[in-house]
N, C-alpha and C. Protein backbone atom coordinates (compact mmCIF):
# COMPACT_ATOMS: atom_id res chain seq x y z
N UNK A 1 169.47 109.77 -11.56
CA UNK A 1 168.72 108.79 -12.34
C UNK A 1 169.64 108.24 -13.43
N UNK A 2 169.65 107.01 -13.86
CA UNK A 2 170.44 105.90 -14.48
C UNK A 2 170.25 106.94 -16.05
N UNK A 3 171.11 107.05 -16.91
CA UNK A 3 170.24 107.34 -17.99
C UNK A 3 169.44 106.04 -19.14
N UNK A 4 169.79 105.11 -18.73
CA UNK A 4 168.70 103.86 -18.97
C UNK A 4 167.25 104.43 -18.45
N UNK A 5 167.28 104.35 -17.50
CA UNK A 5 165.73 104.58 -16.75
C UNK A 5 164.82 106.25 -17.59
N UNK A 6 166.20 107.08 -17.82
CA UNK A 6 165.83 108.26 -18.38
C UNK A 6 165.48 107.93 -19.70
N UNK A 7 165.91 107.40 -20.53
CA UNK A 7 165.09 106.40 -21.75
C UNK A 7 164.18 105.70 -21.55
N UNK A 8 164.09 104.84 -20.65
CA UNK A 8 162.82 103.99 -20.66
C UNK A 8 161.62 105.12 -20.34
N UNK A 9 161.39 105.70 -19.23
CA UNK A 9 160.75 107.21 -18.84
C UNK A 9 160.78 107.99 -20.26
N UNK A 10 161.67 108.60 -20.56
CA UNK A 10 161.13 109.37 -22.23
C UNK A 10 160.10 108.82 -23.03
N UNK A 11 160.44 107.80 -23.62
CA UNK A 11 160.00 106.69 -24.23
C UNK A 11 158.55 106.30 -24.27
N UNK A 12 158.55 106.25 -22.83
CA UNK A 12 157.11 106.00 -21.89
C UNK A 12 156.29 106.97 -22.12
N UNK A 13 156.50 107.99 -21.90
CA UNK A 13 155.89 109.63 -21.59
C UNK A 13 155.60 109.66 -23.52
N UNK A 14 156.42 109.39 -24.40
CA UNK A 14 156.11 109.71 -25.94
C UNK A 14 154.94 108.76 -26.21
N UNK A 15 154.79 107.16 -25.52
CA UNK A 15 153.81 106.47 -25.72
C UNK A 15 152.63 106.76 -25.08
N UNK A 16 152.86 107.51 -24.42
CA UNK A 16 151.75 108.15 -24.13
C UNK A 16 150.76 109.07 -24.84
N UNK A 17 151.87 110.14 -24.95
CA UNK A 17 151.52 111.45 -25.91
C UNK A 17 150.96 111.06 -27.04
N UNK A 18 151.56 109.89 -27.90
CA UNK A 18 150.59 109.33 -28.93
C UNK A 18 149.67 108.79 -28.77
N UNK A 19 149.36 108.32 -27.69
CA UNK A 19 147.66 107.59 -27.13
C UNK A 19 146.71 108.44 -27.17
N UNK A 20 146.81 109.21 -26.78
CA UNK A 20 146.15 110.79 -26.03
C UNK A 20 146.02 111.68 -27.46
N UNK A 21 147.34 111.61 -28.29
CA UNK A 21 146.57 112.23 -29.56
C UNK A 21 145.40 111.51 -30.46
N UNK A 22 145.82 110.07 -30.12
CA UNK A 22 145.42 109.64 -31.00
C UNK A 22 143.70 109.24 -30.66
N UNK A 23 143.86 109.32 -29.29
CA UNK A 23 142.17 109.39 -29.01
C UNK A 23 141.58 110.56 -29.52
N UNK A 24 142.18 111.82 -29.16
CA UNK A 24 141.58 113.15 -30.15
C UNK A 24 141.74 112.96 -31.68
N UNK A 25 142.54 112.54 -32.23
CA UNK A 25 142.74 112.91 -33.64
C UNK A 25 142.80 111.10 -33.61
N UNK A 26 142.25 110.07 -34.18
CA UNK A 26 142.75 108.87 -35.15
C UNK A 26 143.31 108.88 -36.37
N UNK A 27 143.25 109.61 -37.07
CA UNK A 27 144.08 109.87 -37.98
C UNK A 27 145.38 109.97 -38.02
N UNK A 28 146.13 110.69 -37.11
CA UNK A 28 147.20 110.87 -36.67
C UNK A 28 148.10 110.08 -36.43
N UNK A 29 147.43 108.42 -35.71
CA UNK A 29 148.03 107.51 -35.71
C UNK A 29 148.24 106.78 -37.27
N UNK A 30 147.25 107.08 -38.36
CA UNK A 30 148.15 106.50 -39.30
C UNK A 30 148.91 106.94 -40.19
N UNK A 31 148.83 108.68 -39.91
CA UNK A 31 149.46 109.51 -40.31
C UNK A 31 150.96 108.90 -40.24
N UNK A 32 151.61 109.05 -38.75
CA UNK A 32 152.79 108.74 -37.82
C UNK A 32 152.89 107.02 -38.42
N UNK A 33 152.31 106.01 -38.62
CA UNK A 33 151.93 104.88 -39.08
C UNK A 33 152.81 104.82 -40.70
N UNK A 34 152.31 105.69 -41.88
CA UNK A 34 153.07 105.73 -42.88
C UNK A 34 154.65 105.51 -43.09
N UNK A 35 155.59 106.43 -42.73
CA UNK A 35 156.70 106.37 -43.03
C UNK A 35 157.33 104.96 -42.36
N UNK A 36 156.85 104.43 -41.45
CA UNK A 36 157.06 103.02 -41.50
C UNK A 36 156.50 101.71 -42.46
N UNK A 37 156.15 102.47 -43.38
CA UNK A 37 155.34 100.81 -44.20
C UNK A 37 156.51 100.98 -45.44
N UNK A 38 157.76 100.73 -45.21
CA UNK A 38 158.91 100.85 -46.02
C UNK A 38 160.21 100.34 -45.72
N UNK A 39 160.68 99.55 -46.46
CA UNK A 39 161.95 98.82 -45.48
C UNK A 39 162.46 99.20 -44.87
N UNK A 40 163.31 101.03 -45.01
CA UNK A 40 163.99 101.12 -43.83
C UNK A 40 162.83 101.90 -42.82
N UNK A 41 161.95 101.51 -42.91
CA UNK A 41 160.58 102.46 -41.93
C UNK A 41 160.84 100.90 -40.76
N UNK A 42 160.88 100.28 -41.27
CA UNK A 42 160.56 98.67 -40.64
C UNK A 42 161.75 98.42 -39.49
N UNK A 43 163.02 99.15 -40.06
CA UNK A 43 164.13 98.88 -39.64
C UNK A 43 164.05 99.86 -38.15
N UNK A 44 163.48 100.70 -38.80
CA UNK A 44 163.50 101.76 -37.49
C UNK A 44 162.45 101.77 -36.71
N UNK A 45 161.40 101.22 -36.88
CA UNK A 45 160.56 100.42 -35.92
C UNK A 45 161.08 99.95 -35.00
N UNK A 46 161.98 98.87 -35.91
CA UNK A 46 162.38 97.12 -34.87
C UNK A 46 163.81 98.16 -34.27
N UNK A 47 164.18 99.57 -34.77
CA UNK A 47 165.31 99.76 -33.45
C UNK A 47 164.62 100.73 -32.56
N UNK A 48 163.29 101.45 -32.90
CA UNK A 48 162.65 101.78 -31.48
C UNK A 48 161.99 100.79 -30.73
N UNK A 49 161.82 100.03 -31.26
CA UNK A 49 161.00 99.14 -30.23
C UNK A 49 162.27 97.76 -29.49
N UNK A 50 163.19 97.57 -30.35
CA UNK A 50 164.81 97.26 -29.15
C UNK A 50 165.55 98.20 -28.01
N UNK A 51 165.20 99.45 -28.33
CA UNK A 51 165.86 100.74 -27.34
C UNK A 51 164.64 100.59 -26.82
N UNK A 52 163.62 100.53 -26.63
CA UNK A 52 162.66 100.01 -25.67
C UNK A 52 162.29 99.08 -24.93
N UNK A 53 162.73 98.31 -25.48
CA UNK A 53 162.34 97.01 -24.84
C UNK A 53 164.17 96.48 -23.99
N UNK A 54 164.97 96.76 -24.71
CA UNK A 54 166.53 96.86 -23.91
C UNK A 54 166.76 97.95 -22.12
N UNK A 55 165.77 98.93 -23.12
CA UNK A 55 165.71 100.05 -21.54
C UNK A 55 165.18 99.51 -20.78
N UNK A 56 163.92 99.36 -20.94
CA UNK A 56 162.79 99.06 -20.04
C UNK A 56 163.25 97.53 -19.06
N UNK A 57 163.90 96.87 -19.85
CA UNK A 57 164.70 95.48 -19.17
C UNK A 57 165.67 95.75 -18.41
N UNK A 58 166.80 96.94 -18.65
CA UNK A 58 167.71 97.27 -17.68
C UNK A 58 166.75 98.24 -16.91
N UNK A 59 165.99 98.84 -17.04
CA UNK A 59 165.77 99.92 -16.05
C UNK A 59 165.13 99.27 -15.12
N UNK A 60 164.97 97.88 -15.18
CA UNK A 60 163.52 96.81 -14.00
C UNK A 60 164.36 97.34 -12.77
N UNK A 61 165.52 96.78 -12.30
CA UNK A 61 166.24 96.78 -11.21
C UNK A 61 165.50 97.62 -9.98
N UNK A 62 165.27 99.15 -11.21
CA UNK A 62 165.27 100.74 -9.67
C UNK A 62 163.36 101.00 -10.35
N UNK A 63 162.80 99.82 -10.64
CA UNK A 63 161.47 100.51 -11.31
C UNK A 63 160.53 99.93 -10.29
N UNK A 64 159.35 100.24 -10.17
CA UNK A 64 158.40 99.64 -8.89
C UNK A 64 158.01 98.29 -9.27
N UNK A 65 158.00 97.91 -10.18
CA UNK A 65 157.38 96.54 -10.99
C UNK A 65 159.08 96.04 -11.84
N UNK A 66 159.87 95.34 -11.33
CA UNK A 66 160.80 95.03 -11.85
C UNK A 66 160.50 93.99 -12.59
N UNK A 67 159.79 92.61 -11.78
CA UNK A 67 159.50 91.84 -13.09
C UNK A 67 158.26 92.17 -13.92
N UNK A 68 157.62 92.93 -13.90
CA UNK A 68 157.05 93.38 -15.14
C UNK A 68 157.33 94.00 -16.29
N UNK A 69 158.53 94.66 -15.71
CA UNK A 69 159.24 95.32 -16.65
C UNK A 69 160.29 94.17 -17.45
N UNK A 70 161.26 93.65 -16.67
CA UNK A 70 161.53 92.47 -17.83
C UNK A 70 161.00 91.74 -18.53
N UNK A 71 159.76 91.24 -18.05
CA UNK A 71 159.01 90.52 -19.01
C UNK A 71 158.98 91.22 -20.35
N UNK A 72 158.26 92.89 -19.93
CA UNK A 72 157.77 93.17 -21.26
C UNK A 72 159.01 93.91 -21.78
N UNK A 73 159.81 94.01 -21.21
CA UNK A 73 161.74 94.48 -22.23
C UNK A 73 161.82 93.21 -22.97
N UNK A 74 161.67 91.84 -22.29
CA UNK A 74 161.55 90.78 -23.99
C UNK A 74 160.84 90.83 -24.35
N UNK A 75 159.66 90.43 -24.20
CA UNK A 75 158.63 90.89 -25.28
C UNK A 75 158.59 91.78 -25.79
N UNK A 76 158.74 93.11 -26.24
CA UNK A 76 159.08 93.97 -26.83
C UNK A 76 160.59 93.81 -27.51
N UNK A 77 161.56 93.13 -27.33
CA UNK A 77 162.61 93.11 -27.87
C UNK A 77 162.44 91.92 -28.72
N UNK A 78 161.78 91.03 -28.76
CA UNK A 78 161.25 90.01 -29.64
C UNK A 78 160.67 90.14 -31.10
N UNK A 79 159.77 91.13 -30.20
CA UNK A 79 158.61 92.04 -31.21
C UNK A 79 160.15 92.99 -32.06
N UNK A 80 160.57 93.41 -31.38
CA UNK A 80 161.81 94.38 -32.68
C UNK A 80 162.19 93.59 -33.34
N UNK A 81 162.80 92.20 -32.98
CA UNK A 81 163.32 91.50 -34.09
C UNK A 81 162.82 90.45 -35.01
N UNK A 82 161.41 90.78 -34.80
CA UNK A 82 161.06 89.68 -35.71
C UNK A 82 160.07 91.02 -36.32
N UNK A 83 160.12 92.39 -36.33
CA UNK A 83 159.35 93.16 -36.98
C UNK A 83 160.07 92.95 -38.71
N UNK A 84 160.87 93.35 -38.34
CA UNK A 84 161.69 93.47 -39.97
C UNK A 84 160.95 91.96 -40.64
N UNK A 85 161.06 91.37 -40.52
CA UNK A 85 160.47 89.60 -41.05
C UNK A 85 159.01 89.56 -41.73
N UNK A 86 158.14 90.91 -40.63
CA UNK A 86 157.27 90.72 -41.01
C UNK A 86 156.83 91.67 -43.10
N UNK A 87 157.72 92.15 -43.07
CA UNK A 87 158.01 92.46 -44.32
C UNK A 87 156.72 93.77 -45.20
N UNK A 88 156.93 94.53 -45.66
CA UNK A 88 156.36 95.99 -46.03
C UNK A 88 154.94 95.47 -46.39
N UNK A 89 154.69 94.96 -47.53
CA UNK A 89 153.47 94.22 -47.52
C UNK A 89 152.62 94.01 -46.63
N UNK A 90 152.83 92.93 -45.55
CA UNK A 90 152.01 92.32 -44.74
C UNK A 90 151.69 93.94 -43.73
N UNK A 91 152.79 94.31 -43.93
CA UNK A 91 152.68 95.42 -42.67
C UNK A 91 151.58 96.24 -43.06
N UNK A 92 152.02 97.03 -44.31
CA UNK A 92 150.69 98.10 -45.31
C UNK A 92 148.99 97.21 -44.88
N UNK A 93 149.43 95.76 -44.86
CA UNK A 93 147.81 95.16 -45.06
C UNK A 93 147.25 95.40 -43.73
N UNK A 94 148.40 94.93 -42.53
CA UNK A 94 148.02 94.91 -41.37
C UNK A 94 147.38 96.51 -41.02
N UNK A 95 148.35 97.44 -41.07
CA UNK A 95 147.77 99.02 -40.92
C UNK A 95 146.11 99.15 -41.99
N UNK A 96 146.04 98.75 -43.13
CA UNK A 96 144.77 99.21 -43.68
C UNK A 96 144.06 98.70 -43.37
N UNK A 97 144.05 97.26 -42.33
CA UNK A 97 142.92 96.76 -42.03
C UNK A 97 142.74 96.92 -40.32
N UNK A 98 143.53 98.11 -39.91
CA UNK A 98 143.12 98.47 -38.93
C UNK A 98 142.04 99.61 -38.59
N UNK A 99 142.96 100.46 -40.05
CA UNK A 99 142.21 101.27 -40.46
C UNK A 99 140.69 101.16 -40.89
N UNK A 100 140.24 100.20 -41.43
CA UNK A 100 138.88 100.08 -42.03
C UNK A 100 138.13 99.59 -41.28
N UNK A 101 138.80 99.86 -40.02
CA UNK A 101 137.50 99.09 -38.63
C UNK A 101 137.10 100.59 -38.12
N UNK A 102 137.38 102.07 -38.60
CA UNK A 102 136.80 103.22 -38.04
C UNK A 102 137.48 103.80 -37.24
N UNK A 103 137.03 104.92 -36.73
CA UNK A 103 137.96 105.66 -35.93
C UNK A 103 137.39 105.19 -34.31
N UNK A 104 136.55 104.87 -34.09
CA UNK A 104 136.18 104.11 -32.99
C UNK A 104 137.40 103.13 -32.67
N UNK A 105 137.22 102.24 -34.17
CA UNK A 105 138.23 101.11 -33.58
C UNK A 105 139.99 101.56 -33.43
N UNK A 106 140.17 102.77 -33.64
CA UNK A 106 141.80 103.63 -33.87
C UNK A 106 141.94 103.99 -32.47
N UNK A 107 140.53 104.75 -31.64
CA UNK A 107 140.61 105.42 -30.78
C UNK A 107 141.01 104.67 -29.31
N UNK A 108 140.13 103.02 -29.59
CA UNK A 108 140.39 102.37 -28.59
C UNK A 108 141.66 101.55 -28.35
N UNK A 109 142.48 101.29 -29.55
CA UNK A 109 143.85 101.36 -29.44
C UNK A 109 144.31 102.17 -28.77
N UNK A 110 144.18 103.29 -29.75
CA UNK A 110 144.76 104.65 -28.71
C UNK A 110 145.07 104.51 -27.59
N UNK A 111 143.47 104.31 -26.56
CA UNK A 111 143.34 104.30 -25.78
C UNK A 111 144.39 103.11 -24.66
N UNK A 112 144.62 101.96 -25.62
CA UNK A 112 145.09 101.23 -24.88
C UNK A 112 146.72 101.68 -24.76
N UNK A 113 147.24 102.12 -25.76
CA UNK A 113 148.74 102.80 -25.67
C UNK A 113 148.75 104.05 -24.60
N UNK A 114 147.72 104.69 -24.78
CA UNK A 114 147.72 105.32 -23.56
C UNK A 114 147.83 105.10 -22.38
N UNK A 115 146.67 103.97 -21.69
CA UNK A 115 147.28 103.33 -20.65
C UNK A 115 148.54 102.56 -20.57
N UNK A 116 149.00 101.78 -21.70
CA UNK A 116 150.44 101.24 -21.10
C UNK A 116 151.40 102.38 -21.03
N UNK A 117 151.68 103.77 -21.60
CA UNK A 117 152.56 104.54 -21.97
C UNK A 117 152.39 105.23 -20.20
N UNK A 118 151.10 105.08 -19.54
CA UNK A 118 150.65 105.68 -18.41
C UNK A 118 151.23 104.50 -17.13
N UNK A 119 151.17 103.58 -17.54
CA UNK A 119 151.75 102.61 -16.88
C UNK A 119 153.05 102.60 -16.96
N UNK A 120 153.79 102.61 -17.92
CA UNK A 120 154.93 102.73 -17.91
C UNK A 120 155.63 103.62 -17.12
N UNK A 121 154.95 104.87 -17.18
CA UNK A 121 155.80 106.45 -16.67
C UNK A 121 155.93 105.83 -15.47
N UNK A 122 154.35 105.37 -14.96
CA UNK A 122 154.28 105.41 -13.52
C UNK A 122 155.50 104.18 -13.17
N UNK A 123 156.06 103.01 -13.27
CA UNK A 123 156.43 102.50 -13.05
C UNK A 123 158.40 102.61 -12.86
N UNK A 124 158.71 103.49 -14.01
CA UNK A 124 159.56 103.72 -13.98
C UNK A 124 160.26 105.42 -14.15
N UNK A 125 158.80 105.91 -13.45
CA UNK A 125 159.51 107.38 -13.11
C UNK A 125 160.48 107.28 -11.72
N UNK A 126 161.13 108.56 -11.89
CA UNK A 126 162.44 108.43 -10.53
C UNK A 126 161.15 108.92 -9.31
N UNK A 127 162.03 108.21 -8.25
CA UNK A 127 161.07 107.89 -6.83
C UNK A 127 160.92 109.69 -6.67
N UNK A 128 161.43 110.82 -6.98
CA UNK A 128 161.00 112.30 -6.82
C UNK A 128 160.20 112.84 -7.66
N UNK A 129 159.33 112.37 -8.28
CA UNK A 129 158.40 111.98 -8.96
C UNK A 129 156.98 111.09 -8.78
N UNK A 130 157.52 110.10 -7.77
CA UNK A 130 156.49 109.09 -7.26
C UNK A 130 155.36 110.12 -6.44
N UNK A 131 154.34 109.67 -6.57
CA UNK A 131 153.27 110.13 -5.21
C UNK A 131 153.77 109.35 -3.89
N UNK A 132 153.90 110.08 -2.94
CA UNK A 132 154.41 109.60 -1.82
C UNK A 132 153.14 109.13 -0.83
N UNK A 133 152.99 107.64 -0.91
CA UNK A 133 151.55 107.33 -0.04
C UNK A 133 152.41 107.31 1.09
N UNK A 134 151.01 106.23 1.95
CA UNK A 134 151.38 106.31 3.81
C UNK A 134 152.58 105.16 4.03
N UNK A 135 152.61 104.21 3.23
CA UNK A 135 153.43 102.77 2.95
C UNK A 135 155.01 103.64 2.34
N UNK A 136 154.84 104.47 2.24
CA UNK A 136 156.14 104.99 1.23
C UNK A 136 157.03 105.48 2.17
């Protein structure tokens, strides 16, 4: 396995793990949420979400959904570089007013990082890993 693909797969599998906590615990997500509402929190955002969105774009080639995966390696690499721009402020407002929609409204985020982090694995786990259907 490429170690690109072994990043994009890590990566995937961690976006997951935070979906899944965060449907049990909402809190947690703004727990993990904090140390980013700070310039260099911002910085290291926009370079996890470029080592993500860079992997996930090289890893399309050997992944089951190749152009899906480039698409969202730019879009996600877009999103890194225009995070920093969006500046500590706006960010703090954006998180507290996610927050004040309830843990309902935390959970179904959650929920949705969960499925892409679930989508992801599946897409770009190594084929010894894949479920082997009848087409395979």
């Amino acid at each position: 396995m490429r170690r690109v693909a072994l990043v994009a797969l890590t990566l995937s599998i961690v976006i997951a793990v935070v979906g899944a906590v965060g449907i049990v615990v909402p809190t947690f997500l703004l727990a993990i949420s904090r140390p980013f509402l700070t310039p260099a929190g911002l910085y290291a955002a926009a370079a996890l979400r470029l080592v993500l969105g860079t992997a996930l774009f090289m890893a399309a080639p050997t992944s089951r959904a190749p152009k899906a995966l480039r698409i969202l390696g730019v879009i996600i690499i877009v999103a890194g570089l225009v995070t920093p721009l969006i500046g500590v402020e706006r960010a703090r407002t954006i998180v507290e007013w996610w927050a004040a929609h309830g843990s309902a409204f935390m959970r179904a985020w959650a929920g949705v990082a969960l499925a892409f982090g679930l989508f992801l694995v599946y897409v770009t786990a190594p084929r010894a890993l894949r479920p082997r259907g009848r087409w395979q």
